[in-house]
N, C-alpha and C. Protein backbone atom coordinates (compact mmCIF):
# COMPACT_ATOMS: atom_id res chain seq x y z
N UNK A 1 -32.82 150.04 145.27
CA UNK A 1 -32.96 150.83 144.07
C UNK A 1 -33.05 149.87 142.89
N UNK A 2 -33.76 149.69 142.50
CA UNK A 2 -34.16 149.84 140.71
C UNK A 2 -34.52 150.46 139.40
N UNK A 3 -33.74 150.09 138.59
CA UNK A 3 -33.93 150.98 137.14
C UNK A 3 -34.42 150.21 135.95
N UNK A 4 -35.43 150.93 135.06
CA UNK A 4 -35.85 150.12 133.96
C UNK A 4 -35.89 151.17 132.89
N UNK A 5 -36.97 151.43 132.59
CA UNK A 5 -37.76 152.34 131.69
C UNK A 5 -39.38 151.95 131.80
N UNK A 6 -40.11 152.79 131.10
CA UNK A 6 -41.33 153.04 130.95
C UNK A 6 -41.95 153.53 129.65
N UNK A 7 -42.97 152.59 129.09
CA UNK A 7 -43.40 152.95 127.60
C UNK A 7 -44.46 154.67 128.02
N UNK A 8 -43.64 155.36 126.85
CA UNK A 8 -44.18 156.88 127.13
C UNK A 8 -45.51 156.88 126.16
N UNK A 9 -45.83 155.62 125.03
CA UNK A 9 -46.87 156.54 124.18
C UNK A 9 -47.15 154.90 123.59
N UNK A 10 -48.36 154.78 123.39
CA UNK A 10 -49.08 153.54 123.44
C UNK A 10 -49.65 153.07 121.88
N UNK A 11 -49.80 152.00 121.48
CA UNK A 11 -50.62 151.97 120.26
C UNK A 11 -51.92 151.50 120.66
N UNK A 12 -52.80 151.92 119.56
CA UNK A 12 -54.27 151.81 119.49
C UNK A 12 -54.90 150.35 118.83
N UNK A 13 -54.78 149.31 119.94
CA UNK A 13 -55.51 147.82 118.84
C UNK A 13 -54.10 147.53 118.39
N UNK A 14 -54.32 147.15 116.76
CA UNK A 14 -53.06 146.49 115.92
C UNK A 14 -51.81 147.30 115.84
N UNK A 15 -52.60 148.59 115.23
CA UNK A 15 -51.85 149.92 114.56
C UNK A 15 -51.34 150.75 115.33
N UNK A 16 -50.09 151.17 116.19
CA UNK A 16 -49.90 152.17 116.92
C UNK A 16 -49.80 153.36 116.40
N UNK A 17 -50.75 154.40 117.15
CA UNK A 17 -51.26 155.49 116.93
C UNK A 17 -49.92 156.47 116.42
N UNK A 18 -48.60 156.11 117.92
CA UNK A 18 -47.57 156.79 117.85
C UNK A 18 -46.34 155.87 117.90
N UNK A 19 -45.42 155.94 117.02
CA UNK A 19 -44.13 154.97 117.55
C UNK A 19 -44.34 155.15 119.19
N UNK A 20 -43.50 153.88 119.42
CA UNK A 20 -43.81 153.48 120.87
C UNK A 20 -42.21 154.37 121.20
N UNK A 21 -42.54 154.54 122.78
CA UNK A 21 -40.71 155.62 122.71
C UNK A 21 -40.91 155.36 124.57
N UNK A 22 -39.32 155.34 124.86
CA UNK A 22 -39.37 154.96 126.39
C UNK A 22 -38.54 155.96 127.27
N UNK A 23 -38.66 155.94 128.44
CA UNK A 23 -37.97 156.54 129.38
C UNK A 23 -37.51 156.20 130.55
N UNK A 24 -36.24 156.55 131.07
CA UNK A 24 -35.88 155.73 132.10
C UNK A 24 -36.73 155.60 133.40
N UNK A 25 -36.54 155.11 134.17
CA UNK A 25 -37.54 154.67 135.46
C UNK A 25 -37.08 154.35 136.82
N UNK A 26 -36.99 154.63 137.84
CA UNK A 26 -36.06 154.78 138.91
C UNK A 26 -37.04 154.58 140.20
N UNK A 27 -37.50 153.21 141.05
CA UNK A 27 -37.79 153.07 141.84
C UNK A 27 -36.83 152.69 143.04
N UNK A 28 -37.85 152.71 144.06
CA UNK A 28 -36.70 152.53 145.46
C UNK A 28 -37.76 151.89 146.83
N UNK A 29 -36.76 151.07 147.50
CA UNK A 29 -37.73 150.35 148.36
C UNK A 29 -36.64 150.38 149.97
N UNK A 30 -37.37 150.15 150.83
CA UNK A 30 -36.87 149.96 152.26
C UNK A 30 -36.35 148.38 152.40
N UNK A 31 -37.85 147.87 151.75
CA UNK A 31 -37.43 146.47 152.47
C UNK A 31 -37.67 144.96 150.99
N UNK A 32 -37.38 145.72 149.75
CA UNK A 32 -36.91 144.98 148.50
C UNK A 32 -38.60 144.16 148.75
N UNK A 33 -39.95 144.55 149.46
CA UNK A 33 -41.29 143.78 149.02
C UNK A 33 -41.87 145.51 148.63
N UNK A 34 -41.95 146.74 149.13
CA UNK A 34 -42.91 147.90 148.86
C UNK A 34 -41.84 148.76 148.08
N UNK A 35 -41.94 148.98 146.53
CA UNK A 35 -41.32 149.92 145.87
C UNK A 35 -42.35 151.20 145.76
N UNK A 36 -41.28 151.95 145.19
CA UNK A 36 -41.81 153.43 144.82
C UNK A 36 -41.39 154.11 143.79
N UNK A 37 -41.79 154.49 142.92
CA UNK A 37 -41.23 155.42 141.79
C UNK A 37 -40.68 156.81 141.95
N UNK A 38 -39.47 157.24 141.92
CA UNK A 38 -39.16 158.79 142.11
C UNK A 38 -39.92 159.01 140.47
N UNK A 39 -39.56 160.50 141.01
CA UNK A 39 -39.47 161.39 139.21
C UNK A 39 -39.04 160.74 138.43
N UNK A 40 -39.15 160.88 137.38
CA UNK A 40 -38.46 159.79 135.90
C UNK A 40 -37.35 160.80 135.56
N UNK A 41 -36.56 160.23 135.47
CA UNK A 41 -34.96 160.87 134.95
C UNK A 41 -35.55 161.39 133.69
N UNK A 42 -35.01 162.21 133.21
CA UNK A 42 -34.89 162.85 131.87
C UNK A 42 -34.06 162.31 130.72
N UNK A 43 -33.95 161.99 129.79
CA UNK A 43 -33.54 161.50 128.66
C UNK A 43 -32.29 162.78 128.45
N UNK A 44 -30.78 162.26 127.92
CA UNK A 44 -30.19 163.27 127.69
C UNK A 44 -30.42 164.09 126.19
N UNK A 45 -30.12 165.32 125.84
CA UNK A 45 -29.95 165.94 124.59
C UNK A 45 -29.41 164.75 123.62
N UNK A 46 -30.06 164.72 122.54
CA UNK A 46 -30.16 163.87 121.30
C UNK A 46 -30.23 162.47 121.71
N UNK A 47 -31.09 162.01 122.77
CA UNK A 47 -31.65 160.78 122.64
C UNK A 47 -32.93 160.87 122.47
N UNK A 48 -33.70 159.99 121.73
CA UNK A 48 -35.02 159.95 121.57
C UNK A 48 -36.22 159.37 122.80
N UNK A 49 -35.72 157.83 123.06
CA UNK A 49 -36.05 156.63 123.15
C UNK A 49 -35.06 156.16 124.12
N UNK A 50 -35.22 155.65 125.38
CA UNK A 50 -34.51 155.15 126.15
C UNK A 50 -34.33 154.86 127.27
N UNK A 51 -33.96 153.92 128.14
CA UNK A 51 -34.61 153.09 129.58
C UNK A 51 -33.04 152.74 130.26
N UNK A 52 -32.98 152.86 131.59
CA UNK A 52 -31.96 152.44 132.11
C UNK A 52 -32.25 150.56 132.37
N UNK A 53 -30.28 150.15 132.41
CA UNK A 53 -30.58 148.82 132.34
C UNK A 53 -29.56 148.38 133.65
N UNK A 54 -29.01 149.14 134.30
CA UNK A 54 -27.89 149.23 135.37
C UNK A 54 -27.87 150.36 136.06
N UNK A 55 -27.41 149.71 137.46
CA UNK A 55 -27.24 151.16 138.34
C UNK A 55 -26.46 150.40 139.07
N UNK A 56 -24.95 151.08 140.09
CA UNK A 56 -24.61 151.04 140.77
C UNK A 56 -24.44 152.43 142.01
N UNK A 57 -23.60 151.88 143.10
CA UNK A 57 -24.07 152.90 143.92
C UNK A 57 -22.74 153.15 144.62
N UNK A 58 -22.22 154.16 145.15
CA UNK A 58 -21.12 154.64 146.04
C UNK A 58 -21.39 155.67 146.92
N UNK A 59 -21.78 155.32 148.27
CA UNK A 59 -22.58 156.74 149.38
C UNK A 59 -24.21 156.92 148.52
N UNK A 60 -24.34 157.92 148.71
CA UNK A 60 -25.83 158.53 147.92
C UNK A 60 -25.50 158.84 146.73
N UNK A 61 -24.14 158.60 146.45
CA UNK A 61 -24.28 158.61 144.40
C UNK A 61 -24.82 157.30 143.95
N UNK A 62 -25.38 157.90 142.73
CA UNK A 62 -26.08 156.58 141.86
C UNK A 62 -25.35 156.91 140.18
N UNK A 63 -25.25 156.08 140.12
CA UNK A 63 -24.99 156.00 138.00
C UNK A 63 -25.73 154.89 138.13
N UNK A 64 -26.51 155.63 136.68
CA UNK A 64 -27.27 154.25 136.28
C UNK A 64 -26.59 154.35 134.61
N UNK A 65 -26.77 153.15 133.76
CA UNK A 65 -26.49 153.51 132.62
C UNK A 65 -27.85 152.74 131.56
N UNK A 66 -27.43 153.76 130.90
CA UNK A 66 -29.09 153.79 129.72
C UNK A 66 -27.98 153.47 128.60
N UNK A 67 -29.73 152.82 127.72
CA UNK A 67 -29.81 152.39 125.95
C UNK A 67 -30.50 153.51 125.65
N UNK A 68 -30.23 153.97 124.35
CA UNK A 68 -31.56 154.75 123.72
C UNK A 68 -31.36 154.73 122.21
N UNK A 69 -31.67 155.71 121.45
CA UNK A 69 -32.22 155.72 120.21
C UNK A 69 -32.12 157.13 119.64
N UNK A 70 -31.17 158.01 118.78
CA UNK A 70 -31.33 159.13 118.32
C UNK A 70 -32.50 158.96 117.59
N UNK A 71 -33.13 160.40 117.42
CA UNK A 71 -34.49 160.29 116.68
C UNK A 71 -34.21 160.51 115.34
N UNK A 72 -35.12 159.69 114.51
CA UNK A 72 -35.27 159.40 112.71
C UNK A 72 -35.50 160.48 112.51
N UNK A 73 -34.99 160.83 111.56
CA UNK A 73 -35.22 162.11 110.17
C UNK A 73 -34.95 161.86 108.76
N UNK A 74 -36.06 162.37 108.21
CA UNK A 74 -35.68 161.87 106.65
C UNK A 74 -34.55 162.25 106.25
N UNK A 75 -33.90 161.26 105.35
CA UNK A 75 -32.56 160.59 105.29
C UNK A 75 -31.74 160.06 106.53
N UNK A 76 -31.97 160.09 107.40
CA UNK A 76 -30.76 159.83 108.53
C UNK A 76 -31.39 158.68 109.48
N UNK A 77 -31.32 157.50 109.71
CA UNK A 77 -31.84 156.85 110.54
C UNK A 77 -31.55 156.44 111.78
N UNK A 78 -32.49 156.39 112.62
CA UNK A 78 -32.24 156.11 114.20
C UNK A 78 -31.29 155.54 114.38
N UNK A 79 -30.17 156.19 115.55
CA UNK A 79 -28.99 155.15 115.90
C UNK A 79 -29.02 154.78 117.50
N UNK A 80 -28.55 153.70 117.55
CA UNK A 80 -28.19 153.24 119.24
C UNK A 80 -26.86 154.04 119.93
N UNK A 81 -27.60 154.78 121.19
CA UNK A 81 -26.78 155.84 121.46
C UNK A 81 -26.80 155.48 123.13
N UNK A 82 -25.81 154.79 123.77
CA UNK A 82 -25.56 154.53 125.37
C UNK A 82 -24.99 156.13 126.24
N UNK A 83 -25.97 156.07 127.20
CA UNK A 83 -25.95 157.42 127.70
C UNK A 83 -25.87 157.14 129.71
N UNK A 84 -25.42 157.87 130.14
CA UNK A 84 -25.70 158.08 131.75
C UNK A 84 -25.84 158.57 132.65
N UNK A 85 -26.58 158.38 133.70
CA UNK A 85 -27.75 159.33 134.34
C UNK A 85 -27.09 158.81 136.12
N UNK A 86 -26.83 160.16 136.83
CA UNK A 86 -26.27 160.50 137.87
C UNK A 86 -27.42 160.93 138.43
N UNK A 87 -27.18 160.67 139.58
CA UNK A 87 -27.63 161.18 140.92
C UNK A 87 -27.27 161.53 142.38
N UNK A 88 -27.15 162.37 142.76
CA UNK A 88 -26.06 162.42 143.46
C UNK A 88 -27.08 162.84 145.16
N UNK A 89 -28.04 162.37 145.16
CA UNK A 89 -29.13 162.63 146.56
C UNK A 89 -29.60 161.27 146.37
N UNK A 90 -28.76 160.17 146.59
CA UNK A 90 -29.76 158.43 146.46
C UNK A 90 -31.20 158.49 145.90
N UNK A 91 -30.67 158.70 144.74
CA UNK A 91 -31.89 158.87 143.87
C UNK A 91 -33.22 159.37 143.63
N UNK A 92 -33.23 160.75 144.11
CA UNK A 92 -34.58 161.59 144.21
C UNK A 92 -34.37 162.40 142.80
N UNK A 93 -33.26 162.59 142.41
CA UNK A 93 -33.03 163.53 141.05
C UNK A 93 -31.78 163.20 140.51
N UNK A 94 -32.00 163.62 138.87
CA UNK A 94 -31.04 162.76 138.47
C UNK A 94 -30.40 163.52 137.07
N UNK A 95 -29.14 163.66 136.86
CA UNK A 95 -28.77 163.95 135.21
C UNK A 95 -28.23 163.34 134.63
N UNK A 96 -28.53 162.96 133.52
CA UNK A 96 -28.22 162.50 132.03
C UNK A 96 -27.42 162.92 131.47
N UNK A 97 -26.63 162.33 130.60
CA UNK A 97 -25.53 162.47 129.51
C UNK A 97 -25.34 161.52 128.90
N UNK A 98 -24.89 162.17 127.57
CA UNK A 98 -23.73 160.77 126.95
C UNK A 98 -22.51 161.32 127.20
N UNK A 99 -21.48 160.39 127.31
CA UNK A 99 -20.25 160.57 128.06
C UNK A 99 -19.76 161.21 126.63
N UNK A 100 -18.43 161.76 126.80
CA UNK A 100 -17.55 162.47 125.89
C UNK A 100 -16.49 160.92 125.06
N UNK A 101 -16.65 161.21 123.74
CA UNK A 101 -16.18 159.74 122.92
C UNK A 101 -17.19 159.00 122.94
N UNK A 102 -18.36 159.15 123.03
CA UNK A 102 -19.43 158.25 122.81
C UNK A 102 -20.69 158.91 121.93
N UNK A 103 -20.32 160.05 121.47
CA UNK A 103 -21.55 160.34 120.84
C UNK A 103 -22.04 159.97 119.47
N UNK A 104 -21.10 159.53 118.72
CA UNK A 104 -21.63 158.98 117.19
C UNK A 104 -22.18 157.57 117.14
N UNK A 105 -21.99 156.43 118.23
CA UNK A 105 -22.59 155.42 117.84
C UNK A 105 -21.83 154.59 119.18
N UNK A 106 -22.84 154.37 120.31
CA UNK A 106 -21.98 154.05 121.17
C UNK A 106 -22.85 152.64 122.27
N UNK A 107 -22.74 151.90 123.04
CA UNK A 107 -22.91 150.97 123.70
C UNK A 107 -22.35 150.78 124.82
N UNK A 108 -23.19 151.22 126.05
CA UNK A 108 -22.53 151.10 127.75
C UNK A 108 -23.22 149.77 128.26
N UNK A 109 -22.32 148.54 128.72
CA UNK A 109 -22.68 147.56 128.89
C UNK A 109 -22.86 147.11 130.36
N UNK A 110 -21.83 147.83 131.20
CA UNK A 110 -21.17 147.53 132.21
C UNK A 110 -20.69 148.72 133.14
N UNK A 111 -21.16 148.78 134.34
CA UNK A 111 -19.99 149.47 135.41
C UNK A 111 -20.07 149.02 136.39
N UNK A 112 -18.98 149.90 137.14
CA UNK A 112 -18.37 149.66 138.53
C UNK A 112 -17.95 150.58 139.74
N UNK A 113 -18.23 150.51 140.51
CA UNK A 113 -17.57 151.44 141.67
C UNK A 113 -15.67 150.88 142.37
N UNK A 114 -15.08 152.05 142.17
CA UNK A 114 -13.31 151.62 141.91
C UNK A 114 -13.45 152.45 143.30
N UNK A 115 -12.18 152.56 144.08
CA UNK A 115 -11.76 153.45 145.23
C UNK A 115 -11.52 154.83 144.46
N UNK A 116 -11.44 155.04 143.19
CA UNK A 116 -11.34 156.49 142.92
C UNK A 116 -12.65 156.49 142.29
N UNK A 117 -13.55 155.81 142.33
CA UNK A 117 -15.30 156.62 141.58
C UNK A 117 -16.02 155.77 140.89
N UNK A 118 -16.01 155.81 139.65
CA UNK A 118 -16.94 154.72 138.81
C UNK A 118 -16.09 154.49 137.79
N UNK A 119 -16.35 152.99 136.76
CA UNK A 119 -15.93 152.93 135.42
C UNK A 119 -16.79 152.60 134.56
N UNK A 120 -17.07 152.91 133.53
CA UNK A 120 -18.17 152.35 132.65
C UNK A 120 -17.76 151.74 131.61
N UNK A 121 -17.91 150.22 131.13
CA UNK A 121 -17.28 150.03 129.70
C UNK A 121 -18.75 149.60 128.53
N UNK A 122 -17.94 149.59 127.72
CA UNK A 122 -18.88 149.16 126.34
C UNK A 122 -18.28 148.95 124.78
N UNK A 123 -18.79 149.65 124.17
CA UNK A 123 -18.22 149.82 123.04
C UNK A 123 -18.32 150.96 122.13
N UNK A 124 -17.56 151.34 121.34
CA UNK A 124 -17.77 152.71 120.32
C UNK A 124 -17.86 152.23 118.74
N UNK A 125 -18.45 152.67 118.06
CA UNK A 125 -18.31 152.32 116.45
C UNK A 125 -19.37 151.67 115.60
N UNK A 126 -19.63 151.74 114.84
CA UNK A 126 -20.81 150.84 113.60
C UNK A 126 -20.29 149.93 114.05
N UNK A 127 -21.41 149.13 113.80
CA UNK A 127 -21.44 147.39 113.79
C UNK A 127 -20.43 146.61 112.71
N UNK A 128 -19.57 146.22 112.65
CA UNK A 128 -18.29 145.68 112.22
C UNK A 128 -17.04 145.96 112.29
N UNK A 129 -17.31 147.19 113.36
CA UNK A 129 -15.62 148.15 113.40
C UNK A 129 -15.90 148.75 115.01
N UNK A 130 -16.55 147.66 115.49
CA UNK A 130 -17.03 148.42 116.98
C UNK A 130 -14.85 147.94 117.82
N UNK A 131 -14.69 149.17 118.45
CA UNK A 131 -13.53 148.70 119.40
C UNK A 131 -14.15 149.10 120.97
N UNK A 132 -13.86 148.30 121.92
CA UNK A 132 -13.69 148.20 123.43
C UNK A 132 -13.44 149.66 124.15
N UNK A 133 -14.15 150.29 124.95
CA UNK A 133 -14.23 151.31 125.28
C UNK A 133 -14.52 151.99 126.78
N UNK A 134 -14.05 152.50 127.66
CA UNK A 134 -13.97 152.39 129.40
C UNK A 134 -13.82 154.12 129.62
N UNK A 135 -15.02 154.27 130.19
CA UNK A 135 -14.92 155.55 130.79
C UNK A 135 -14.46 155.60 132.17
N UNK A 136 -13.77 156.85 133.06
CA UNK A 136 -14.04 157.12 134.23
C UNK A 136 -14.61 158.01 134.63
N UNK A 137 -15.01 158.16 135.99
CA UNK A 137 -15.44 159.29 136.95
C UNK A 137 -15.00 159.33 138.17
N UNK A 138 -14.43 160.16 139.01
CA UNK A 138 -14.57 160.67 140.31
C UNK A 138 -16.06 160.99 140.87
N UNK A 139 -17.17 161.36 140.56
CA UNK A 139 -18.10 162.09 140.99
C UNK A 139 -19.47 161.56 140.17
N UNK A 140 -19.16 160.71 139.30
CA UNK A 140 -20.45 160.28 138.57
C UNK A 140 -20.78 161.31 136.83
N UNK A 141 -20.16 163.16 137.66
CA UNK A 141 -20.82 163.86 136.59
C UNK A 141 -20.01 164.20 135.34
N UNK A 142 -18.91 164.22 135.68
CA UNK A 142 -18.05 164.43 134.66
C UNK A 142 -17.14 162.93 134.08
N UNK A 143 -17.50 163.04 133.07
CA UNK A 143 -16.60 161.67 132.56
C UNK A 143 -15.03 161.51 131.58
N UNK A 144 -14.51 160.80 131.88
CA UNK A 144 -13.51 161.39 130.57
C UNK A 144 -13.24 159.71 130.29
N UNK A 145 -12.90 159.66 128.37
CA UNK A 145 -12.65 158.05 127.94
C UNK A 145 -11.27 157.97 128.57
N UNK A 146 -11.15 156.56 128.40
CA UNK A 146 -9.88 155.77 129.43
C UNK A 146 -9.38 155.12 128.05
N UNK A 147 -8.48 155.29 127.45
CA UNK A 147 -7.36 154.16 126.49
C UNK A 147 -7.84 152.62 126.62
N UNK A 148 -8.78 152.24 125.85
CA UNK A 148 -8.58 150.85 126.08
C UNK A 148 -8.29 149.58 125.06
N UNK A 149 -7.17 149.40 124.78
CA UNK A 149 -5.76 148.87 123.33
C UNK A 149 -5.54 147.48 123.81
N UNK A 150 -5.42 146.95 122.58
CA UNK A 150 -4.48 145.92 123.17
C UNK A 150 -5.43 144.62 122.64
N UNK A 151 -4.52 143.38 122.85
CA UNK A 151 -5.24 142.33 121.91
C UNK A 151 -6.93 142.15 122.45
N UNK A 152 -7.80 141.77 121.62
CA UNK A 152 -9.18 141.81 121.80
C UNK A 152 -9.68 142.68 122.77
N UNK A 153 -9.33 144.39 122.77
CA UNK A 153 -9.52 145.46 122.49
C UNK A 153 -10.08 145.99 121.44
N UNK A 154 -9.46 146.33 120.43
CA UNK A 154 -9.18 147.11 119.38
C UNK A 154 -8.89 146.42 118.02
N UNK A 155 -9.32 146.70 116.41
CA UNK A 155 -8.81 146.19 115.50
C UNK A 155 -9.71 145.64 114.83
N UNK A 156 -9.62 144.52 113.55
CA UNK A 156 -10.63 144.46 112.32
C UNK A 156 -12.02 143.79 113.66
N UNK A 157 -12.97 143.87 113.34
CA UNK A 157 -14.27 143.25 113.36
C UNK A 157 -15.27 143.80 115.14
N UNK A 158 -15.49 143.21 115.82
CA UNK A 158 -16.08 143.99 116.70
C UNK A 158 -15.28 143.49 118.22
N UNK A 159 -15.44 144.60 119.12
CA UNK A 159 -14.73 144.34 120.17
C UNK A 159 -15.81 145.15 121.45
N UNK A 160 -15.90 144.40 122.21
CA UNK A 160 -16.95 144.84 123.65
C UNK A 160 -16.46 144.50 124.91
N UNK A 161 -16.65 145.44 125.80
CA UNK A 161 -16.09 144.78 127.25
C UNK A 161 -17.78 144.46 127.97
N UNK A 162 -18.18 143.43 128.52
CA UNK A 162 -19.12 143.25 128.75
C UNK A 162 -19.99 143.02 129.87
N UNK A 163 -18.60 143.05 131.16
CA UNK A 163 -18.77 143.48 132.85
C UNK A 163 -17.12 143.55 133.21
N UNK A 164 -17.44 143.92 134.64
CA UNK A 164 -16.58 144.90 134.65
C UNK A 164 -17.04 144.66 136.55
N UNK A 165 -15.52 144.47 137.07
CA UNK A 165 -15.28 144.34 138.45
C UNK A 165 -14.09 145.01 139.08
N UNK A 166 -14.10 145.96 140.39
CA UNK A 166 -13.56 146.34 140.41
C UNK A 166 -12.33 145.47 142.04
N UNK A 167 -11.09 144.75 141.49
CA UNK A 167 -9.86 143.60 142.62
C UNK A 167 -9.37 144.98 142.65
N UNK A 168 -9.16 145.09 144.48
CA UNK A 168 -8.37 146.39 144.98
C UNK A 168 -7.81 147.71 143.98
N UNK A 169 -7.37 147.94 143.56
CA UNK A 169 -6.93 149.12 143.05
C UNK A 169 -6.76 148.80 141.19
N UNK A 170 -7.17 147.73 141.29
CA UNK A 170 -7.54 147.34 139.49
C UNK A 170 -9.10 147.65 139.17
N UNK A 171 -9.24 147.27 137.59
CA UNK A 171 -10.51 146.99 137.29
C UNK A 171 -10.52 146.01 136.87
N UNK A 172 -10.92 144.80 136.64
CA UNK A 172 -11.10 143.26 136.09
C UNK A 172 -12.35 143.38 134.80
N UNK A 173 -12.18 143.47 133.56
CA UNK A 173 -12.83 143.56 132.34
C UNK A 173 -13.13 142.21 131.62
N UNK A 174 -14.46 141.75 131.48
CA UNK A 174 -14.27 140.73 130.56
C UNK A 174 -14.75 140.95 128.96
N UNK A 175 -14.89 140.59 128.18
CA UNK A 175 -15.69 140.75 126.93
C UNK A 175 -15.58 139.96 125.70
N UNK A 176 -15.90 140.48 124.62
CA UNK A 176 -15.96 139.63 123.74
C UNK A 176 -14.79 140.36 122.33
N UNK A 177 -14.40 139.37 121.61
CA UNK A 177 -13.80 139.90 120.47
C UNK A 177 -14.28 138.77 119.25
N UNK A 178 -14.87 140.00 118.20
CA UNK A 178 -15.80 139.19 117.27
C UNK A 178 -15.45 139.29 115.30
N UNK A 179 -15.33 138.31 114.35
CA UNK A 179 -14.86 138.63 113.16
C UNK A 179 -15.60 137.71 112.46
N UNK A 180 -15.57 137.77 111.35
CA UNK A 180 -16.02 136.49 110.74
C UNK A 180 -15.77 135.23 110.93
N UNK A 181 -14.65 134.56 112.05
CA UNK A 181 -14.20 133.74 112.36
C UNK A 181 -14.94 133.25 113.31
N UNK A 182 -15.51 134.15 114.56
CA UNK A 182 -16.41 133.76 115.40
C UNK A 182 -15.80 134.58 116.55
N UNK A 183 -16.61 133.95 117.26
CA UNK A 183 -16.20 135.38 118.44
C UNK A 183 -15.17 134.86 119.79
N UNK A 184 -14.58 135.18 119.93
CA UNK A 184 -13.44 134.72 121.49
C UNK A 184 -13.22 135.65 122.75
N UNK A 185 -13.11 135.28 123.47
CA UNK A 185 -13.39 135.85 125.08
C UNK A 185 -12.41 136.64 125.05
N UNK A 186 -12.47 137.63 126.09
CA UNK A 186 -11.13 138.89 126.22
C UNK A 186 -11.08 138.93 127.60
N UNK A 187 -10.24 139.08 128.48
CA UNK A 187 -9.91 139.19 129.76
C UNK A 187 -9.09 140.65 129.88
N UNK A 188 -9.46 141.50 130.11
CA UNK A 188 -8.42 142.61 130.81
C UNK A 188 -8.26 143.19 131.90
N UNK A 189 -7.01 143.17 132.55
CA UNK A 189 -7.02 143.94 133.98
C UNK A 189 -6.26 145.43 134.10
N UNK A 190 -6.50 146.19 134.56
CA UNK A 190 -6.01 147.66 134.36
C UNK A 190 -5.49 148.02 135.62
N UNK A 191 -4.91 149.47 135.96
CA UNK A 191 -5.37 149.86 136.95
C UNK A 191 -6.65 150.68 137.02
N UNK A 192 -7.45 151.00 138.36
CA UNK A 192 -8.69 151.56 138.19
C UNK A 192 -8.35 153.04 137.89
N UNK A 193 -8.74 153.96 137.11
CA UNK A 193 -8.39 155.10 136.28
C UNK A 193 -9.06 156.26 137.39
């Protein structure tokens, strides 16, 4: 299995006719030389623009996790909105979401398959006040945020978890914690949620 995206609308010569806008993309192969494209996942409600950049797998479930783009309107401008797309038949069909705590301004960097399901981390917040952020699932479809505090977590300037492994019944988090000072590494271990 592989995930990307796909440009939905093309420009003409210099000038593009239409902003360029993407969609996720979901191929699959037997033997990693002959791929195939399923159906193209669907973009969730209030994303514009957007391509998967990860997928992991547990049985015939799939999470993949997407970037995208709320759509521009005068006065209000496009925001970066991390969203994720389940499948639960090894990838012939698939649904989309943005997880719950992620809808005003959000960034999925990372997941994992735990003995209880999946974790997804990233980040939540505008760019200078972003804090460290970890979803779970049992099932891929329902998500709920996970508490994630604590030094280079949370607090002044930006904070990201940026992969994410799952040692026996933990999750192993690494990431970044960032200020005007410069940015320093974060290590966190949990239990898996």
């Amino acid at each position: 299995m592989a995930v990307g995206g796909r440009q939905t609308a093309a420009g003409n010569g210099r000038k593009p006719a239409k902003p360029v806008s993407y969609r996720p993309a979901v191929w699959t192969s037997q033997d990693g030389v002959k791929w195939s494209a399923v159906a193209p996942p669907p973009l969730p409600s209030g994303v514009a623009s957007g391509a998967f950049h990860q997928i992991v797998a547990r049985g015939d479930v799939l999470v993949g996790l997407g970037w995208g783009t709320t759509p521009q309107t005068a006065g209000k401008p496009a925001r970066w909105l991390g969203f994720i797309g389940v499948s639960s038949d090894g990838g012939r069909t698939w649904r989309t979401s943005v997880p719950a705590g992620a809808e005003e301004a959000s960034e999925l960097t990372s997941s994992a398959v735990t003995p209880k399901g999946f974790v997804v981390a990233g980040a939540v917040g505008r760019n200078g006040a972003q804090d460290a952020a970890m979803w779970a699932s049992a099932d891929g479809v329902t998500w709920r945020r996970v508490p994630a505090r604590g030094t280079g977590l949370d607090g002044p300037g930006d904070q990201r978890l940026t992969a994410l492994a799952a040692v026996g019944g933990d999750v192993l988090a690494v990431g970044v914690n960032a200020d005007h000072r410069g940015e320093t590494s974060t290590l966190w271990r949990t239990t898996a949620p």
